[in-house]
PDB file of N, CA and C in Angstrom:
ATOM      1  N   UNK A   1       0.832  -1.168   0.000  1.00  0.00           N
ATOM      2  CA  UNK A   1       0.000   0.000   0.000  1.00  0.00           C
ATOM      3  C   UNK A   1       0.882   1.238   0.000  1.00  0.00           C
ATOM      4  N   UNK A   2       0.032   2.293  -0.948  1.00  0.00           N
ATOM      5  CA  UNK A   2       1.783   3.390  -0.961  1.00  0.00           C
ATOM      6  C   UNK A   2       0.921   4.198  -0.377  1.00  0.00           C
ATOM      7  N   UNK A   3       1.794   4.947   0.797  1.00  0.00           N
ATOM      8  CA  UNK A   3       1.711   6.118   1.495  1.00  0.00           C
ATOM      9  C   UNK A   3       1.846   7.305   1.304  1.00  0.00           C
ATOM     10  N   UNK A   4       0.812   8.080   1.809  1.00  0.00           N
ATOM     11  CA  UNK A   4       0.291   9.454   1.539  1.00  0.00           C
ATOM     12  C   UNK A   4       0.758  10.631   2.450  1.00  0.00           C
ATOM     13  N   UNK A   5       1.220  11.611   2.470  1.00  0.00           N
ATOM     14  CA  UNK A   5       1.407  12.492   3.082  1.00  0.00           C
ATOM     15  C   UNK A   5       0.011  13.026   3.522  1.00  0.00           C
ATOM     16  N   UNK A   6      -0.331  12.935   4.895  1.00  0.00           N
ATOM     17  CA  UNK A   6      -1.425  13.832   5.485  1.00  0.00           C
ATOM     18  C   UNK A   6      -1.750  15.173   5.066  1.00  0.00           C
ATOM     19  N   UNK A   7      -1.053  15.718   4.658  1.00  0.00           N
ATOM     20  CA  UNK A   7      -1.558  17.271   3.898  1.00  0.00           C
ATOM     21  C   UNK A   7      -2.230  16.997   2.943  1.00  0.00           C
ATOM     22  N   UNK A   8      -1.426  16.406   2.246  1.00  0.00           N
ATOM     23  CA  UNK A   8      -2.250  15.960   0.747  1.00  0.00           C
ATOM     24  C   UNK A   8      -3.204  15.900   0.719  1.00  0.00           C
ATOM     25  N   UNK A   9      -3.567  14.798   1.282  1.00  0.00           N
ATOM     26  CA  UNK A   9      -4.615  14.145   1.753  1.00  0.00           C
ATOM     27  C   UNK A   9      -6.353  15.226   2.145  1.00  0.00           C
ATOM     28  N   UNK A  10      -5.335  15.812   2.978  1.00  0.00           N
ATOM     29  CA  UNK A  10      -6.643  16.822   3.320  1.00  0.00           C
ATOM     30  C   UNK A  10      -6.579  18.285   2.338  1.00  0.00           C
ATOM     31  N   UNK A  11      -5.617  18.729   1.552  1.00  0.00           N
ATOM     32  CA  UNK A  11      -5.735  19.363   0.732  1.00  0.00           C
ATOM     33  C   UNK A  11      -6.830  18.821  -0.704  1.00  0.00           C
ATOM     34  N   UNK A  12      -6.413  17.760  -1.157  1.00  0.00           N
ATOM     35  CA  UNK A  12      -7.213  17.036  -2.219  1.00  0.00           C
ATOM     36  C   UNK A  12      -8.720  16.817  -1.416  1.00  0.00           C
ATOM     37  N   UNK A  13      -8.995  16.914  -0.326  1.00  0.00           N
ATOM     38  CA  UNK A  13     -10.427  16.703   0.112  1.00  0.00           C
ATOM     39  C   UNK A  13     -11.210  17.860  -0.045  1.00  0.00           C
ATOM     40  N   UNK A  14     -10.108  19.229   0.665  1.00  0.00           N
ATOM     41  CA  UNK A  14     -10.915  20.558   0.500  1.00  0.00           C
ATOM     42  C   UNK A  14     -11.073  21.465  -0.342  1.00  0.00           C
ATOM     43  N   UNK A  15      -9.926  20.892  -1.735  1.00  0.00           N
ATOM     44  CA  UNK A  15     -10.536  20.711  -3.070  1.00  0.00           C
ATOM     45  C   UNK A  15     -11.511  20.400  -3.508  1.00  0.00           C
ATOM     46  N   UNK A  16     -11.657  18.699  -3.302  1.00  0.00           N
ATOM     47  CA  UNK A  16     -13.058  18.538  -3.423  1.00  0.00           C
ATOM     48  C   UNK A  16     -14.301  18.789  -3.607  1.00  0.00           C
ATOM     49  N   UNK A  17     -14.177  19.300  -2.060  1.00  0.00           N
ATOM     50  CA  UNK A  17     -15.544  20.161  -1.033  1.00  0.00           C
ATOM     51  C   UNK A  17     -15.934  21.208  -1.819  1.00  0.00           C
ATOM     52  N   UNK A  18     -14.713  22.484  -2.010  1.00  0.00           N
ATOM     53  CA  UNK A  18     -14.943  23.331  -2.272  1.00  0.00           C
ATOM     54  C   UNK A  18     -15.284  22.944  -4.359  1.00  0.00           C
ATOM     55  N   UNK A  19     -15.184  22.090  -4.655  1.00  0.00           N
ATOM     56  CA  UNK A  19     -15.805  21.889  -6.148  1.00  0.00           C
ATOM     57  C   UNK A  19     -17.558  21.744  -6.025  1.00  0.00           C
ATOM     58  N   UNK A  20     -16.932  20.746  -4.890  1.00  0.00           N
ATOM     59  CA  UNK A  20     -18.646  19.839  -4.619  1.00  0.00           C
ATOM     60  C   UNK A  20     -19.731  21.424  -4.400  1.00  0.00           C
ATOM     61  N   UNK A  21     -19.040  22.343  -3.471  1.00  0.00           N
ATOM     62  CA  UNK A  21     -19.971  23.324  -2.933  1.00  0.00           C
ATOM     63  C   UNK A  21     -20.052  24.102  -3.821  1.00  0.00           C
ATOM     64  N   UNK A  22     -19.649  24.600  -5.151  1.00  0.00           N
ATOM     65  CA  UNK A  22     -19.596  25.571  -5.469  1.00  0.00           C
ATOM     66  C   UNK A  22     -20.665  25.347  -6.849  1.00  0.00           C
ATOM     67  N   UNK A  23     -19.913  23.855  -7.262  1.00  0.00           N
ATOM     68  CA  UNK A  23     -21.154  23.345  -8.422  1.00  0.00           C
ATOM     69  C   UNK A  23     -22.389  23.130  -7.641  1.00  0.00           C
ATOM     70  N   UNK A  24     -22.747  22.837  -7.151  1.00  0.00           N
ATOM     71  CA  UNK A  24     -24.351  23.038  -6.205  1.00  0.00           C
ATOM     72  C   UNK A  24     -24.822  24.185  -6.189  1.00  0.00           C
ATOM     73  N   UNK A  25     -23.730  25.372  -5.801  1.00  0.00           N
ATOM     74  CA  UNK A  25     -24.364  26.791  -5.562  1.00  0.00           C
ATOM     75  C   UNK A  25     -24.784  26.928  -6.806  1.00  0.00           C
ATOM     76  N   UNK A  26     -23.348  26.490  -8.604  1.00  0.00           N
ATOM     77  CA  UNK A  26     -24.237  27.213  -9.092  1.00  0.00           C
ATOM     78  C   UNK A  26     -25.487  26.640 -10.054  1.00  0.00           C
ATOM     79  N   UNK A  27     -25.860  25.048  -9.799  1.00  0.00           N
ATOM     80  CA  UNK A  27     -26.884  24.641  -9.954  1.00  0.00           C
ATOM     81  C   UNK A  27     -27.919  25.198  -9.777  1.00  0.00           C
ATOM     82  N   UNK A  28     -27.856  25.498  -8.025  1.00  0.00           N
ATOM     83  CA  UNK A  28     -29.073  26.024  -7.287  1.00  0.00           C
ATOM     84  C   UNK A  28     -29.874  27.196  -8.118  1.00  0.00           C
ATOM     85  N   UNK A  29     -28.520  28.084  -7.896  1.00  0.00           N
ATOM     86  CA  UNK A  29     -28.842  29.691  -8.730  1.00  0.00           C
ATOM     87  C   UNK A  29     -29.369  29.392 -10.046  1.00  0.00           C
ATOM     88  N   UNK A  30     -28.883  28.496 -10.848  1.00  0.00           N
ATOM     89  CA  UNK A  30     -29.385  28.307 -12.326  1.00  0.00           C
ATOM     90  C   UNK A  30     -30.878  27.887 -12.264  1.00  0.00           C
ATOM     91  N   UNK A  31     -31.382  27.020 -11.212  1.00  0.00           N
ATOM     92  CA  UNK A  31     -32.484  26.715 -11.475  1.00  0.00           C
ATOM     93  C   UNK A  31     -33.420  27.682 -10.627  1.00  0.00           C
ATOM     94  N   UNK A  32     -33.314  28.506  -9.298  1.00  0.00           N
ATOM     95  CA  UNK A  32     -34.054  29.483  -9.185  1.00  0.00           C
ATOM     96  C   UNK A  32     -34.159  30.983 -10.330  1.00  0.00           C
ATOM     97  N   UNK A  33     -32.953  30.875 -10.892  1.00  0.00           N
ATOM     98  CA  UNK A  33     -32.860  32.054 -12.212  1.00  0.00           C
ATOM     99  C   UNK A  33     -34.336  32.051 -12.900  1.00  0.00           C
ATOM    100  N   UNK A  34     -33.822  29.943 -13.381  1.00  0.00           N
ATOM    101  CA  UNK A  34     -34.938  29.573 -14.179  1.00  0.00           C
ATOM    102  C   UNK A  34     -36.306  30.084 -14.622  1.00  0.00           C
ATOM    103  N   UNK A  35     -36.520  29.308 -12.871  1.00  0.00           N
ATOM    104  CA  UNK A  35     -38.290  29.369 -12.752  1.00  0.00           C
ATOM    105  C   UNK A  35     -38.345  30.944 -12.813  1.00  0.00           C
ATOM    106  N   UNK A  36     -37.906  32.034 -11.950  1.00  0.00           N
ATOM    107  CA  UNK A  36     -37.752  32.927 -11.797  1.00  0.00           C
ATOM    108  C   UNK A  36     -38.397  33.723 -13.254  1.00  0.00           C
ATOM    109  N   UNK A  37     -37.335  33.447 -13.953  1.00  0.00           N
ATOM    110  CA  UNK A  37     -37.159  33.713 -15.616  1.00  0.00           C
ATOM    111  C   UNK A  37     -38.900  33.320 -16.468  1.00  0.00           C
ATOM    112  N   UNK A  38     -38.775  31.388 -15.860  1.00  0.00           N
ATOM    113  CA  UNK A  38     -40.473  31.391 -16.574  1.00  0.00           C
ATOM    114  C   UNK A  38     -41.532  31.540 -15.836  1.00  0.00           C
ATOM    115  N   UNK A  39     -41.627  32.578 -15.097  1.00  0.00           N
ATOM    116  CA  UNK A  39     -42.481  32.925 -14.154  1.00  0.00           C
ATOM    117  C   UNK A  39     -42.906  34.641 -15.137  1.00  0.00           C
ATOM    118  N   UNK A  40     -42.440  35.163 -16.087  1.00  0.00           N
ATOM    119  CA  UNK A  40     -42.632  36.248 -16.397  1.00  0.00           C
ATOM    120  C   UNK A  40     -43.271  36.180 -17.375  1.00  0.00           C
ATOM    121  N   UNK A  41     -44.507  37.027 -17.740  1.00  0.00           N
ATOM    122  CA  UNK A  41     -45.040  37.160 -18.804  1.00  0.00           C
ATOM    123  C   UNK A  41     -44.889  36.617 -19.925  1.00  0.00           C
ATOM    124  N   UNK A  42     -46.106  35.251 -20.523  1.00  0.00           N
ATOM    125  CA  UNK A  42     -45.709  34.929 -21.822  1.00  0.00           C
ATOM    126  C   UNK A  42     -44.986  33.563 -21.651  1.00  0.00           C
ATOM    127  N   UNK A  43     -44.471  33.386 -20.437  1.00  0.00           N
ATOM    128  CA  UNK A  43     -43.547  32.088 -20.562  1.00  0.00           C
ATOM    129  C   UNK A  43     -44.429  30.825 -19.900  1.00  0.00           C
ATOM    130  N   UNK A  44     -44.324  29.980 -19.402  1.00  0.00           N
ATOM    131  CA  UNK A  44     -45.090  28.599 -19.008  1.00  0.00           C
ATOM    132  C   UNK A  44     -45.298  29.118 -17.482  1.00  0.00           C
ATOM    133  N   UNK A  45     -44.185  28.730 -16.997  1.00  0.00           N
ATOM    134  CA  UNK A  45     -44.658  28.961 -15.304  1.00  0.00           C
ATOM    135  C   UNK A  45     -45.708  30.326 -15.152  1.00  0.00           C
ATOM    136  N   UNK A  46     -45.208  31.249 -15.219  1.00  0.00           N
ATOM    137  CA  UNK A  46     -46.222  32.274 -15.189  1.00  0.00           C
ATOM    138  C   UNK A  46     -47.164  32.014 -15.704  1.00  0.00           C
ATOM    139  N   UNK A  47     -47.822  31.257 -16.716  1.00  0.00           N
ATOM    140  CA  UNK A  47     -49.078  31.369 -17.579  1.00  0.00           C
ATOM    141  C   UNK A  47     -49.770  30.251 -16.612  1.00  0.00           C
ATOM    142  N   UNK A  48     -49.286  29.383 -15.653  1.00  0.00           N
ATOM    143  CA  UNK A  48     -49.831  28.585 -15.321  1.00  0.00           C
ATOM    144  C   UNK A  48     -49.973  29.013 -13.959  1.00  0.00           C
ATOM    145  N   UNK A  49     -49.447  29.579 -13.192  1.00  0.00           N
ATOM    146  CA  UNK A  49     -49.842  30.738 -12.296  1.00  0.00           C
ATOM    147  C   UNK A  49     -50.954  31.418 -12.023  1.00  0.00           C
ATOM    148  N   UNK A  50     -50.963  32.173 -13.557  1.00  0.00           N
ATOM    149  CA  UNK A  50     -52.325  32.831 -14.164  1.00  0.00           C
ATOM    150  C   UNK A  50     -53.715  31.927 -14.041  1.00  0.00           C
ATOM    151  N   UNK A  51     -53.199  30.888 -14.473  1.00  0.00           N
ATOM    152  CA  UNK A  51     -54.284  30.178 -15.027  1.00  0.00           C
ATOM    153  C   UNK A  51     -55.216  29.443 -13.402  1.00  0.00           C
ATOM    154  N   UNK A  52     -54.177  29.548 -12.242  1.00  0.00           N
ATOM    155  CA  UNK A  52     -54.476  28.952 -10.717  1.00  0.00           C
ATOM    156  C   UNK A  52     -54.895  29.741 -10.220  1.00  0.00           C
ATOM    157  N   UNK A  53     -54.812  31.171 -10.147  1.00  0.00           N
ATOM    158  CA  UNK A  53     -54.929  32.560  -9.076  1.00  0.00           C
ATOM    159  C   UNK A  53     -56.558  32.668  -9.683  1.00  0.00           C
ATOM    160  N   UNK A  54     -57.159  33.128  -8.747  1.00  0.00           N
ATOM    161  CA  UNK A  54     -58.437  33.808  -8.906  1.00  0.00           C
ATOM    162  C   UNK A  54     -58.081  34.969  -9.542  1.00  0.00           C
ATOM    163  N   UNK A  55     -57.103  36.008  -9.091  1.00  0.00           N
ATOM    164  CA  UNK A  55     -56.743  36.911  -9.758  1.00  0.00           C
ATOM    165  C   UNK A  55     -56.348  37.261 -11.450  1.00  0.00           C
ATOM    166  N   UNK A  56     -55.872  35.866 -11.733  1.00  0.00           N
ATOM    167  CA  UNK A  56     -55.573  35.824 -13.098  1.00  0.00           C
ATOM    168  C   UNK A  56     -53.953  36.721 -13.290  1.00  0.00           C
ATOM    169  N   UNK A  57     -53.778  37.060 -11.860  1.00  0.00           N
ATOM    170  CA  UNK A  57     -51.846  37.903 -11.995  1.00  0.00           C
ATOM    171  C   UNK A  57     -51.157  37.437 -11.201  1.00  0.00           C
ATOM    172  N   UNK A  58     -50.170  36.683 -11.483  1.00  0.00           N
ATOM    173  CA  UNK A  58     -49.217  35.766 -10.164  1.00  0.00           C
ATOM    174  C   UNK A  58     -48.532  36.896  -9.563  1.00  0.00           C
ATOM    175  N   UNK A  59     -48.133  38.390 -10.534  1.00  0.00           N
ATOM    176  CA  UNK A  59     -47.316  39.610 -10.183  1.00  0.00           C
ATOM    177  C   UNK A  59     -48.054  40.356  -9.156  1.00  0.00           C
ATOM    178  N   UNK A  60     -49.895  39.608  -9.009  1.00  0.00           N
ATOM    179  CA  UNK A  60     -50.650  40.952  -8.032  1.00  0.00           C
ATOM    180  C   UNK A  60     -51.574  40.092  -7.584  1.00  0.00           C
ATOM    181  N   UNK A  61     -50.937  38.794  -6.954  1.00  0.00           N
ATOM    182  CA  UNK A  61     -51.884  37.787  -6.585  1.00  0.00           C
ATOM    183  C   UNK A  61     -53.493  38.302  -5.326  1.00  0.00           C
ATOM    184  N   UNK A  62     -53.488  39.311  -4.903  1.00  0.00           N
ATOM    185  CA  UNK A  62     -54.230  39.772  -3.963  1.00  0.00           C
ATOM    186  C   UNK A  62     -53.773  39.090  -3.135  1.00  0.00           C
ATOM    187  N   UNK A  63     -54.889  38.491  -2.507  1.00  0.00           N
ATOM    188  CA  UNK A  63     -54.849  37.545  -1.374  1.00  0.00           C
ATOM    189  C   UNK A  63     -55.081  35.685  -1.556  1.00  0.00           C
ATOM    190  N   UNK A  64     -54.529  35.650  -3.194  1.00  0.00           N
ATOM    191  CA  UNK A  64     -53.990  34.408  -3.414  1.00  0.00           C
ATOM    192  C   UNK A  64     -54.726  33.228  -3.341  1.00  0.00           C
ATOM    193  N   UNK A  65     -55.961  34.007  -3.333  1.00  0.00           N
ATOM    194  CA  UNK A  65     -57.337  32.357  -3.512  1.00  0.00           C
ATOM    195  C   UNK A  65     -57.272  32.243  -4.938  1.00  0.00           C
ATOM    196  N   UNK A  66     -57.251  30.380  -4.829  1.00  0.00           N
ATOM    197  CA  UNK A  66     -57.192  30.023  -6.256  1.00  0.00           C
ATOM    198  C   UNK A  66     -58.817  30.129  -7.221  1.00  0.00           C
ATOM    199  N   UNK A  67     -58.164  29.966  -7.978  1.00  0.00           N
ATOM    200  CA  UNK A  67     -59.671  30.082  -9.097  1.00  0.00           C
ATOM    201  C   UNK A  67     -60.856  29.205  -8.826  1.00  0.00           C
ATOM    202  N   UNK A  68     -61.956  29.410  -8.618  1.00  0.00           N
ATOM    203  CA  UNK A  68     -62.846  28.022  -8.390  1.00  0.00           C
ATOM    204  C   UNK A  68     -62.789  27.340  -6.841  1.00  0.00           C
ATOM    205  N   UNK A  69     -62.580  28.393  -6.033  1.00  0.00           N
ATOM    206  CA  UNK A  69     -62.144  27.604  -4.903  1.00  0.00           C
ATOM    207  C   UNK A  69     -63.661  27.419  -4.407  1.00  0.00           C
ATOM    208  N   UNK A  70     -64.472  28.872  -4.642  1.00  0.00           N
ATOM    209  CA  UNK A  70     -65.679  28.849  -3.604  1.00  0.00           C
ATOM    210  C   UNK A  70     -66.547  27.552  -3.863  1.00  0.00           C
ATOM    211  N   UNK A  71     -66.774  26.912  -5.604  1.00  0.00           N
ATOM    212  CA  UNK A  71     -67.341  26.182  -5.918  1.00  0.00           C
ATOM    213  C   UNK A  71     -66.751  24.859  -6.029  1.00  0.00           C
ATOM    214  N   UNK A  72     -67.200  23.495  -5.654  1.00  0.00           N
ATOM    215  CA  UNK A  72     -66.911  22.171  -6.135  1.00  0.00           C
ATOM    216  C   UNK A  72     -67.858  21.584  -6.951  1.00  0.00           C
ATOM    217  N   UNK A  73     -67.776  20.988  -7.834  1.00  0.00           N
ATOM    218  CA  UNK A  73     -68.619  20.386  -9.150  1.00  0.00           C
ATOM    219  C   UNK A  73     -69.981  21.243  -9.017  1.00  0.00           C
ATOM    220  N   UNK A  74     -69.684  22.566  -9.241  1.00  0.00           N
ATOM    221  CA  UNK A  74     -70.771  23.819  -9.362  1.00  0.00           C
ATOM    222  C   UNK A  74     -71.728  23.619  -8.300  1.00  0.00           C
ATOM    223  N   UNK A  75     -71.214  23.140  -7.243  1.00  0.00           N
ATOM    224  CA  UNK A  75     -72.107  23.753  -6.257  1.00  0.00           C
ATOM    225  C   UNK A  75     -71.254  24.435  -5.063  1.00  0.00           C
ATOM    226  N   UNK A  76     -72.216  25.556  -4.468  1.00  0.00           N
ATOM    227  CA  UNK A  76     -71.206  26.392  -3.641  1.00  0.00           C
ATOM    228  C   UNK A  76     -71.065  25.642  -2.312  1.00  0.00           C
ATOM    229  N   UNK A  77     -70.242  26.194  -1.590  1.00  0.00           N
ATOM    230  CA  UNK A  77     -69.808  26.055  -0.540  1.00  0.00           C
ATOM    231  C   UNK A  77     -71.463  25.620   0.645  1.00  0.00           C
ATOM    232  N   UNK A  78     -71.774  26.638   0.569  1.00  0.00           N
ATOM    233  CA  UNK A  78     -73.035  26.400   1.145  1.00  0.00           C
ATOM    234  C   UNK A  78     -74.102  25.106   1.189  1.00  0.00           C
ATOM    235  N   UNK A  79     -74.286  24.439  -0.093  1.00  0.00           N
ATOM    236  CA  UNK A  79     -74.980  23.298  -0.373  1.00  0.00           C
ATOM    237  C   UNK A  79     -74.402  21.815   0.521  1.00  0.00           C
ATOM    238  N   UNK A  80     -73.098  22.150   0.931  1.00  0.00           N
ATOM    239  CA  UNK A  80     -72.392  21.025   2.368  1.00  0.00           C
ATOM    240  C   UNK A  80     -73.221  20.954   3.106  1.00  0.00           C
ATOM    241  N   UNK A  81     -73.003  19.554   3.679  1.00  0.00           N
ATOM    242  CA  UNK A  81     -73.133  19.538   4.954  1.00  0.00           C
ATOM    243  C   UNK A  81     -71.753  20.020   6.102  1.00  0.00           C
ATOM    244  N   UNK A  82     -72.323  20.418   7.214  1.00  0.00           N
ATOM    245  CA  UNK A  82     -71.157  20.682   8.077  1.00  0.00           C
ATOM    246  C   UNK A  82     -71.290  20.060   9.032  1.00  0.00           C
ATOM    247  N   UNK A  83     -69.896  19.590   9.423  1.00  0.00           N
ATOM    248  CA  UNK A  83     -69.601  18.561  10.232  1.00  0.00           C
ATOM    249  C   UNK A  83     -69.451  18.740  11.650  1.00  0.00           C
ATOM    250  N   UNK A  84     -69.997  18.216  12.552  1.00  0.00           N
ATOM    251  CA  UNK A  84     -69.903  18.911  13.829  1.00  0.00           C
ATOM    252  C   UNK A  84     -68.439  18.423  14.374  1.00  0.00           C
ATOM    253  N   UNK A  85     -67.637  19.377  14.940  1.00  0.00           N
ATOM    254  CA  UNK A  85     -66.258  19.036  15.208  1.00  0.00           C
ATOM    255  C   UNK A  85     -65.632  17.868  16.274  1.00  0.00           C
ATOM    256  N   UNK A  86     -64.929  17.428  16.727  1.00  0.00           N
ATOM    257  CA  UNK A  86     -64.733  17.244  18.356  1.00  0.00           C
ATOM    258  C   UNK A  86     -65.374  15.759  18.721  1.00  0.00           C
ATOM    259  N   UNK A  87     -66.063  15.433  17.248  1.00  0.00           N
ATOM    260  CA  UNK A  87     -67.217  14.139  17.616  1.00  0.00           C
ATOM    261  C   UNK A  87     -65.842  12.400  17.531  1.00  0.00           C
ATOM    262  N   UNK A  88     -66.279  11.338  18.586  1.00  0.00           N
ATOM    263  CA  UNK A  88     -65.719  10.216  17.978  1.00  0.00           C
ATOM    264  C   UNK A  88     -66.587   9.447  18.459  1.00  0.00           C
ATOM    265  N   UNK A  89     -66.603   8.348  17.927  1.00  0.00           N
ATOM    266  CA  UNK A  89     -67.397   6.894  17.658  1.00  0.00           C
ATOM    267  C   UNK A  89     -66.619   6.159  19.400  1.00  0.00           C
ATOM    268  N   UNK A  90     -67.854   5.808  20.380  1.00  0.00           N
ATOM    269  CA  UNK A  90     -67.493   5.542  21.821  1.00  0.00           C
ATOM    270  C   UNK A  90     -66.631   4.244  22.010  1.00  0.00           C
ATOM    271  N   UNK A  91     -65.819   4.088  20.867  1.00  0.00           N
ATOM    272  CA  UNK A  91     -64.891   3.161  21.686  1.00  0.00           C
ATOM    273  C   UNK A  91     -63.741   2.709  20.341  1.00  0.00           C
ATOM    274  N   UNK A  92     -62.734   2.221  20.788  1.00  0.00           N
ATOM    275  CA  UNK A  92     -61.892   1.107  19.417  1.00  0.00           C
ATOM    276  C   UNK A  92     -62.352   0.699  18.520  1.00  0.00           C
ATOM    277  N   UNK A  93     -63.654  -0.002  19.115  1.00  0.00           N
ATOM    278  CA  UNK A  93     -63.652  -1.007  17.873  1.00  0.00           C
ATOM    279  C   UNK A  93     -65.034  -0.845  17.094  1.00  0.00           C
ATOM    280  N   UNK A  94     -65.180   1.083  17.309  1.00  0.00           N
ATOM    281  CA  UNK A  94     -66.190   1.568  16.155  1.00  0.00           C
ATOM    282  C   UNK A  94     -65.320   2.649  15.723  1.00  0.00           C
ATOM    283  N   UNK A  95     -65.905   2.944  13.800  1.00  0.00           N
ATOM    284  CA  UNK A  95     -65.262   3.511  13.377  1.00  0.00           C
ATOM    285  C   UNK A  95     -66.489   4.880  12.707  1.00  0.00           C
ATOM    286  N   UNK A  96     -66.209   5.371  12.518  1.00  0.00           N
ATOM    287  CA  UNK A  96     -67.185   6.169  11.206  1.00  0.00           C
ATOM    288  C   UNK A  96     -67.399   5.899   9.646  1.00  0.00           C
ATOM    289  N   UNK A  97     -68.469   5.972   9.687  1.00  0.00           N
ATOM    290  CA  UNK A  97     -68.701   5.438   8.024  1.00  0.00           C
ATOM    291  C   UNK A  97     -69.371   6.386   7.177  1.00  0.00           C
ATOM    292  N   UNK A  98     -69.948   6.921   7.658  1.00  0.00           N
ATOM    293  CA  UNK A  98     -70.603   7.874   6.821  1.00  0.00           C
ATOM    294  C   UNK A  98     -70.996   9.464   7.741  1.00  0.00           C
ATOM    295  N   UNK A  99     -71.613  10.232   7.245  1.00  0.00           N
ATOM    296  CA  UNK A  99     -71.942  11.479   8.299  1.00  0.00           C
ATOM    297  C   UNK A  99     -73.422  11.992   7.810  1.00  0.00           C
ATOM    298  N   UNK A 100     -74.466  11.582   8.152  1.00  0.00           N
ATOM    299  CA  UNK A 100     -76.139  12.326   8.340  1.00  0.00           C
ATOM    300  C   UNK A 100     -76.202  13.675   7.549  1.00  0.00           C
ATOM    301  N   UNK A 101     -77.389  13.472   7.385  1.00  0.00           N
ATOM    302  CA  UNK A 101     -77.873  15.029   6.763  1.00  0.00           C
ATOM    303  C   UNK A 101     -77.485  15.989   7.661  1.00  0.00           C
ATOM    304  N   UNK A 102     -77.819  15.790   8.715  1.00  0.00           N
ATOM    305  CA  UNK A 102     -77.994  16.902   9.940  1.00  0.00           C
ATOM    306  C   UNK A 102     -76.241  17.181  10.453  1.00  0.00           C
ATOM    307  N   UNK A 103     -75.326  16.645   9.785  1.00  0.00           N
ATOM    308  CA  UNK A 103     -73.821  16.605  10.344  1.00  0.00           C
ATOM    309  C   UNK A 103     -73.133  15.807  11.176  1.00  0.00           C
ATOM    310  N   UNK A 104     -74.149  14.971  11.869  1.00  0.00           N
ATOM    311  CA  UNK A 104     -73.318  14.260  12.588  1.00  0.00           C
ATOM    312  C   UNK A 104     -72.923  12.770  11.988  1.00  0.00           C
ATOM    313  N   UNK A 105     -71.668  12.538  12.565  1.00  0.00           N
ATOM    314  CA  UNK A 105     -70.625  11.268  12.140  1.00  0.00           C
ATOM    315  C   UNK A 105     -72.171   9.735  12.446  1.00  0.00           C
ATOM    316  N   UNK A 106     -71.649   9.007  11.466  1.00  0.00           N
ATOM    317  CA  UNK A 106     -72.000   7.913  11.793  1.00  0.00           C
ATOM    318  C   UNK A 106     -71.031   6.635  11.820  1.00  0.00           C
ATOM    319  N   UNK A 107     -71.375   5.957  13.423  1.00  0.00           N
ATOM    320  CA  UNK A 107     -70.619   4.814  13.635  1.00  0.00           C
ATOM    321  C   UNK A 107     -70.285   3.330  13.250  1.00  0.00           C
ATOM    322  N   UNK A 108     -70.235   2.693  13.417  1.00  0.00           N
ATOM    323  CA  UNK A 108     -70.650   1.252  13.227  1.00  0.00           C
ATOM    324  C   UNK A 108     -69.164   0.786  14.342  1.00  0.00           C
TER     325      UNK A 108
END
């Protein structure tokens, strides 16, 4: 086995390191540039942005509710039932299966 001088050794490591760290940084940066980049007018990320925001502007999202949130398969929010909170089925070895008109859980 041929022998190494200890400097070396740790010189060729913090070589390494410092390759390993620096190509990462500038991975990182390249791909936040990226999105960054197709996030602007006209390009994919941004258009798909657009297309999620209620607002229709990822640049002036308001307050960032998505499109269609109030409604599920065109009915509003309101037409739910609501679930009464805090509720569980009195023991292990019942579970819930379904939940009543009126909101409450049902056991079995």
């Amino acid at each position: 086995m041929q022998k190494m001088n200890l400097k070396k050794i740790i010189r060729e490591e913090v070589v390494r390191a410092v390759v390993f760290a620096s190509s990462l940084f500038v991975f990182m940066f390249a791909g936040f540039a990226g999105i960054a980049y197709a996030a602007t007018d006209g390009w994919v990320f941004g258009n798909i942005l657009n297309s999620i925001l209620a607002s229709g502007n990822w640049q002036s999202p308001g307050d960032g509710t998505v499109r269609n949130c109030e409604r599920l398969n065109n009915t509003p929010a309101s037409g739910y039932v609501q679930v009464n909170g805090g509720f569980s089925c009195g023991g292990p070895t019942q579970c819930i299966y379904g939940i009543s008109a009126t909101g409450v859980p049902q056991c079995r």
